[in-house]
C-alpha atoms as a PDB file:
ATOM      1  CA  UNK A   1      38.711  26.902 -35.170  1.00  0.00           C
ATOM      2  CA  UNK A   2      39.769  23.128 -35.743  1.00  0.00           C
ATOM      3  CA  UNK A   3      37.558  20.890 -33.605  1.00  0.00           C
ATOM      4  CA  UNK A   4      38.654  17.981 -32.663  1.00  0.00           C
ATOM      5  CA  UNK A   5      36.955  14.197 -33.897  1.00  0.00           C
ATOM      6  CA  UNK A   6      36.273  11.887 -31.197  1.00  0.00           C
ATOM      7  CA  UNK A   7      34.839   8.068 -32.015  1.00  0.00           C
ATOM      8  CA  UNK A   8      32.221   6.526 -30.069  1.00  0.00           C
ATOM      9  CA  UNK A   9      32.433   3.012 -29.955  1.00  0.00           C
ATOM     10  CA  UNK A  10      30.226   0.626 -29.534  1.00  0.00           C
ATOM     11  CA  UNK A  11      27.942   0.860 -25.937  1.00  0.00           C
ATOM     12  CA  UNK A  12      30.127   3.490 -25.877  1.00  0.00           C
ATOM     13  CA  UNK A  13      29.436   7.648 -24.826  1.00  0.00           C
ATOM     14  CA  UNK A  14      31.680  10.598 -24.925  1.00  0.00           C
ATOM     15  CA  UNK A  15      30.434  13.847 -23.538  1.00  0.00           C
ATOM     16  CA  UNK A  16      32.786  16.458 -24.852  1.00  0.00           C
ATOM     17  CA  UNK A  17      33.102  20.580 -24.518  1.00  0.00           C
ATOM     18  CA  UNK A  18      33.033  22.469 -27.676  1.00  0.00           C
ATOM     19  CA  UNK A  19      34.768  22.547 -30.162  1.00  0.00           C
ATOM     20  CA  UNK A  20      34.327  18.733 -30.586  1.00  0.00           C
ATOM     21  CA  UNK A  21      32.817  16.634 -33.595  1.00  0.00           C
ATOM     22  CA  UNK A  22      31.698  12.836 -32.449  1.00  0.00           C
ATOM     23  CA  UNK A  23      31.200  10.223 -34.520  1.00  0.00           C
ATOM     24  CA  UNK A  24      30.230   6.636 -34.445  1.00  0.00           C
ATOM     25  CA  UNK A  25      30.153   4.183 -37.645  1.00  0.00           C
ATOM     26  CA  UNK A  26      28.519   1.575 -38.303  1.00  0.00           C
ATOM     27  CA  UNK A  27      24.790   1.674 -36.854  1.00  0.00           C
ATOM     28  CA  UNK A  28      22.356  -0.827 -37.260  1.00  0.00           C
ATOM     29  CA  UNK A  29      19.544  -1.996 -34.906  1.00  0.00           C
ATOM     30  CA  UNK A  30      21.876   0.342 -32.411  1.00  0.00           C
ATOM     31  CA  UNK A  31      20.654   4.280 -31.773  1.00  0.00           C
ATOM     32  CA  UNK A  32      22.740   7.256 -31.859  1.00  0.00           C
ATOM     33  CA  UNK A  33      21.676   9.571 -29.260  1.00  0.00           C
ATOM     34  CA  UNK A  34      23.274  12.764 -29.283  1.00  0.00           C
ATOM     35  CA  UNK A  35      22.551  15.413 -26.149  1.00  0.00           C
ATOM     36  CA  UNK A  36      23.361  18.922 -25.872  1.00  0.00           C
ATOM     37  CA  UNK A  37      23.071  22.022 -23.464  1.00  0.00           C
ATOM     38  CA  UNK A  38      24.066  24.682 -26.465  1.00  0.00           C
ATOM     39  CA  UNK A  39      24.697  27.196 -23.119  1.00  0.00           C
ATOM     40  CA  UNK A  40      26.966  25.396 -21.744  1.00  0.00           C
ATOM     41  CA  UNK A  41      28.561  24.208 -24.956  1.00  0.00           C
ATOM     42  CA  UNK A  42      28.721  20.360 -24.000  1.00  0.00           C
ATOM     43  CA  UNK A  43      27.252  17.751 -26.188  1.00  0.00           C
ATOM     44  CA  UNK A  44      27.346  13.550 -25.679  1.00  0.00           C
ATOM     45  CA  UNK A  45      27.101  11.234 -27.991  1.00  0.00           C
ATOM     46  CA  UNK A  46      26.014   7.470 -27.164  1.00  0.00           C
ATOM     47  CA  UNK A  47      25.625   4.523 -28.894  1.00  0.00           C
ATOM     48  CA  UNK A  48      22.977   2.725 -27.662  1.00  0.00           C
ATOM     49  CA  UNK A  49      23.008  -1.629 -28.327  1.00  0.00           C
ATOM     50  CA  UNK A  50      19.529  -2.659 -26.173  1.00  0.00           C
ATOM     51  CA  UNK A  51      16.754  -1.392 -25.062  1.00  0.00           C
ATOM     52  CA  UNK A  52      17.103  -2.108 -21.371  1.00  0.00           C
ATOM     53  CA  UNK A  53      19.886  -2.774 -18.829  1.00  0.00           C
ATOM     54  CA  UNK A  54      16.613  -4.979 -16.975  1.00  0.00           C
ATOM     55  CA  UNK A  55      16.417  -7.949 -19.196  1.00  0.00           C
ATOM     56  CA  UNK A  56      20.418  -8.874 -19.154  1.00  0.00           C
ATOM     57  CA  UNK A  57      22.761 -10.431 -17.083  1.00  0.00           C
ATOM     58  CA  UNK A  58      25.391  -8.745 -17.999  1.00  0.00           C
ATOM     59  CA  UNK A  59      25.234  -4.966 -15.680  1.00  0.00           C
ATOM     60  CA  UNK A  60      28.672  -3.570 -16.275  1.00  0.00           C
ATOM     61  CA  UNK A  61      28.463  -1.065 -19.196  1.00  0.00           C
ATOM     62  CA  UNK A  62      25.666   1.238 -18.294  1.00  0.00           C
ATOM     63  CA  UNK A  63      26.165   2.963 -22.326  1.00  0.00           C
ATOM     64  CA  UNK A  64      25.473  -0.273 -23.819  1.00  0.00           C
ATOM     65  CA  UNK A  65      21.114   0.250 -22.769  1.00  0.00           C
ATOM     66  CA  UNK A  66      18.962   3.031 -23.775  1.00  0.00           C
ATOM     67  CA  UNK A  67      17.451   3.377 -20.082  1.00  0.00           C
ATOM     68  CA  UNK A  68      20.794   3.555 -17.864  1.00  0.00           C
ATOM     69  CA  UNK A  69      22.807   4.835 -20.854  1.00  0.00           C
ATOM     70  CA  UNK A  70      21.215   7.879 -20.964  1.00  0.00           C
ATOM     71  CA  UNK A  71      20.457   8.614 -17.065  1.00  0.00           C
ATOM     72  CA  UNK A  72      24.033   8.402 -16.787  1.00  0.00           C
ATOM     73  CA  UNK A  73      25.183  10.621 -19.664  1.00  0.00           C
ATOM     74  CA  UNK A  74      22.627  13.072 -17.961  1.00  0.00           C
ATOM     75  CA  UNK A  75      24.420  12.603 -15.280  1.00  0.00           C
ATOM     76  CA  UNK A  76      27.639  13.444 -16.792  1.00  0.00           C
ATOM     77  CA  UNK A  77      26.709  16.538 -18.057  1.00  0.00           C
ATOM     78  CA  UNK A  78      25.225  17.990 -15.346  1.00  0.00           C
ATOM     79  CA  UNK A  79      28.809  17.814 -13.570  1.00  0.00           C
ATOM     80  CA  UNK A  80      30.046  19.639 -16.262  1.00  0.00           C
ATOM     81  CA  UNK A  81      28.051  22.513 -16.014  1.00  0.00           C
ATOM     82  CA  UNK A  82      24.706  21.768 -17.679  1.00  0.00           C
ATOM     83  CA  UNK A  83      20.786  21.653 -17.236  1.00  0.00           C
ATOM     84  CA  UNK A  84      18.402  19.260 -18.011  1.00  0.00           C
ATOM     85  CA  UNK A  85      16.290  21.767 -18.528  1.00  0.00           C
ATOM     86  CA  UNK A  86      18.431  23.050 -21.744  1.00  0.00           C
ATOM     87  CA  UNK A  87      19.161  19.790 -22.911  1.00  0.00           C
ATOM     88  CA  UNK A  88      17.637  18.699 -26.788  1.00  0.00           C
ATOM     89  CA  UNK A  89      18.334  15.064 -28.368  1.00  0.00           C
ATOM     90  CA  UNK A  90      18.998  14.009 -32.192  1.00  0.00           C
ATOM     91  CA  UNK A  91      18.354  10.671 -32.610  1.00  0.00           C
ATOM     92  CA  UNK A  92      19.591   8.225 -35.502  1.00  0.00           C
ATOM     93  CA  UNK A  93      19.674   4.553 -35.895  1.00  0.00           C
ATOM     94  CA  UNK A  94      17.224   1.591 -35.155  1.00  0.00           C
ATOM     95  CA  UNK A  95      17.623   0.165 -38.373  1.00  0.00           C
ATOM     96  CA  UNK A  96      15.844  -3.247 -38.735  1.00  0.00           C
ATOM     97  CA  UNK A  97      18.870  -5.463 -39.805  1.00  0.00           C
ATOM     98  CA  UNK A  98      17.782  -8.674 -39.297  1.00  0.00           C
ATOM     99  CA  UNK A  99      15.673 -10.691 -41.973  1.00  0.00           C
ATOM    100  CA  UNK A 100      15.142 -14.746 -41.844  1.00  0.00           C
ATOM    101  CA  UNK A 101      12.728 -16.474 -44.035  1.00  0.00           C
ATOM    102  CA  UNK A 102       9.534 -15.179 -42.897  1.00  0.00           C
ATOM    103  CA  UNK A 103      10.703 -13.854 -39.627  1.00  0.00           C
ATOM    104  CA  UNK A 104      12.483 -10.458 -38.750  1.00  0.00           C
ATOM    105  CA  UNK A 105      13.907  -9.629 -35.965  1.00  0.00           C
ATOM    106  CA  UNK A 106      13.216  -5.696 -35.191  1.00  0.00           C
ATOM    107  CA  UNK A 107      15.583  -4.694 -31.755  1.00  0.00           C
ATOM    108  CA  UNK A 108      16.263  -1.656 -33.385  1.00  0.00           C
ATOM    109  CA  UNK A 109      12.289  -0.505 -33.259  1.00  0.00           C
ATOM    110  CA  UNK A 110      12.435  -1.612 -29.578  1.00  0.00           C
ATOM    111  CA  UNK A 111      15.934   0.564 -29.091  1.00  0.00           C
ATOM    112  CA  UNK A 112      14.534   3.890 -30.972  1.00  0.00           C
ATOM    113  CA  UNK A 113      11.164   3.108 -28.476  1.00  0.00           C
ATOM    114  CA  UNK A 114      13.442   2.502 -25.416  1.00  0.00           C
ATOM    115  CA  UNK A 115      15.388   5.969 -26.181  1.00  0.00           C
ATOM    116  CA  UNK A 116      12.201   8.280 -26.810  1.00  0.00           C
ATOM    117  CA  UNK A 117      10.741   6.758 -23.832  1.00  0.00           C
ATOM    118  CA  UNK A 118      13.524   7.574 -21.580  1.00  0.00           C
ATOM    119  CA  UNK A 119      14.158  11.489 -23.202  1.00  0.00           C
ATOM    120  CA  UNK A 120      10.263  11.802 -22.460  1.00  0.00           C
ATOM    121  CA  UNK A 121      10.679  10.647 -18.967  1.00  0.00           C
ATOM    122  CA  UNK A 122      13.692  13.247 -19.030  1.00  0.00           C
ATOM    123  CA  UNK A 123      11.847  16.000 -20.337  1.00  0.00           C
ATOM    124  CA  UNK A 124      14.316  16.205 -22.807  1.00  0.00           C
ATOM    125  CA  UNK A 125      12.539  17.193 -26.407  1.00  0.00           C
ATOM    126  CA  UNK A 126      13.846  15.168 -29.407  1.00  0.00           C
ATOM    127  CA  UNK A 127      14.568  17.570 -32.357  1.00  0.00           C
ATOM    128  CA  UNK A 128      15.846  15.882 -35.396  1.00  0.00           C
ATOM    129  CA  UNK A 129      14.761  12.243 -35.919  1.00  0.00           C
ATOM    130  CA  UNK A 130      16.346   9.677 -38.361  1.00  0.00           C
ATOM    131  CA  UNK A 131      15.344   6.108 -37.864  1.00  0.00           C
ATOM    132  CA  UNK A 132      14.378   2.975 -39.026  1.00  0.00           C
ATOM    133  CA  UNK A 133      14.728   1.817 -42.187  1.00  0.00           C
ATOM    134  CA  UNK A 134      16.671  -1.715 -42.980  1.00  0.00           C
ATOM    135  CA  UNK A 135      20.240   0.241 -43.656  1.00  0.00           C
ATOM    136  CA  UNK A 136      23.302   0.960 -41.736  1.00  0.00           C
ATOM    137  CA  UNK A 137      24.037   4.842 -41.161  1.00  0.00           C
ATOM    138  CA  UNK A 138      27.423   6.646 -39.820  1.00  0.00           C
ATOM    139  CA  UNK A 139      26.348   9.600 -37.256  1.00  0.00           C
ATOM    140  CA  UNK A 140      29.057  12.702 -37.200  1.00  0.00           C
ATOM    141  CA  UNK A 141      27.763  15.276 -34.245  1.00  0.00           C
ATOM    142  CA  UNK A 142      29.290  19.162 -34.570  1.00  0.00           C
ATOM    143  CA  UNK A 143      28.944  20.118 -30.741  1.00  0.00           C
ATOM    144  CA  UNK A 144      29.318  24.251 -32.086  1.00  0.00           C
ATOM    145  CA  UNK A 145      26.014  24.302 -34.013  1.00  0.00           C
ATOM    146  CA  UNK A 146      24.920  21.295 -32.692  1.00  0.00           C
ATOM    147  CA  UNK A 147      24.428  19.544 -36.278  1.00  0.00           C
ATOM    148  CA  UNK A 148      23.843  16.270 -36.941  1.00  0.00           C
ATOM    149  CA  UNK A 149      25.287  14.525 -39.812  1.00  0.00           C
ATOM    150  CA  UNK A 150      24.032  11.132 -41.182  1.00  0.00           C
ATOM    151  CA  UNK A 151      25.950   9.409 -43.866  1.00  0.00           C
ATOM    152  CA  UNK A 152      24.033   6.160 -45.594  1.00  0.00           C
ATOM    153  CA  UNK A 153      25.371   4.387 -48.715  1.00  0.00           C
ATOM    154  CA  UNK A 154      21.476   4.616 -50.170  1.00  0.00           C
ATOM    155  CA  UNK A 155      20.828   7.807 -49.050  1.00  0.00           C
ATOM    156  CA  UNK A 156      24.053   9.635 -49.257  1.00  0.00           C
ATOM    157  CA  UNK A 157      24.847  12.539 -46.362  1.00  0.00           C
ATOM    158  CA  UNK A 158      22.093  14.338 -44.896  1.00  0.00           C
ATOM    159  CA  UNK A 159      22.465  17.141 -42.207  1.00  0.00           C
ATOM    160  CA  UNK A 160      19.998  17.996 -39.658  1.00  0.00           C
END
């Protein structure tokens, strides 16, 4: 069965049927959050930039926060067929990037805590975890089995 490869940009989410693998390159302090409802064989993939739509003035790209990014993907699921109630997360991401003199700047810890906060309030139960760290990562998501793959020039590829 050939699946088909789908990029996810930047504040960007693509909920897809099966067969579908999504991918997005090129994380930093941003969070890969991948959904799926394995009855329904749908799976989204977002790629989250902040922590909250609250604290900016600019409201037009819902995928670009953790908080509305996610209600909404929900939200797009559901109208294809799924349930909350079957829905499990992979996370990947929140790398801290930024390092000046003796300061850092961490939005990727804030991003990862802004994205389990929101699943929790969801009910939706995180299953595969990889964040942190002060690397970049590339995130490929196999809707069939529901695999994550996490590519890292240090740590090489990694499935989960």
């Amino acid at each position: 069965m050939t699946r088909e490869r789908i990029d996810v940009g930047i504040a960007e989410c693509v909920v897809a049927h099966n067969p579908a693998v999504l991918v997005t390159k090129g994380l930093g302090s941003c969070v890969a959050v991948l959904l799926r409802d394995s009855m329904a064989k749908v799976g989204a993939m977002l790629h989250i930039v902040l922590p909250s739509m609250e604290l900016s003035s600019n409201r037009e790209n819902p995928f670009k926060y953790a908080d509305t990014g996610i209600e909404t993907a929900v939200g797009e699921m559901r109208k294809m067929g799924c349930s909350i109630n079957r829905m499990e997360a992979k996370i990947a991401g929140g790398a801290c990037m930024f390092h000046f003199d003796n300061m850092t700047i961490n939005i990727g810890t804030k991003n990862v805590g802004a994205v389990m906060q929101k699943l929790d309030e969801l009910g939706i139960p995180i299953i595969a975890n990889d964040t942190g760290g002060d690397y970049g990562r590339t995130v490929e998501f196999d809707i069939s089995d529901g695999s994550m793959m996490v590519k890292t020039a240090l740590f090489g590829i990694r499935k989960m």
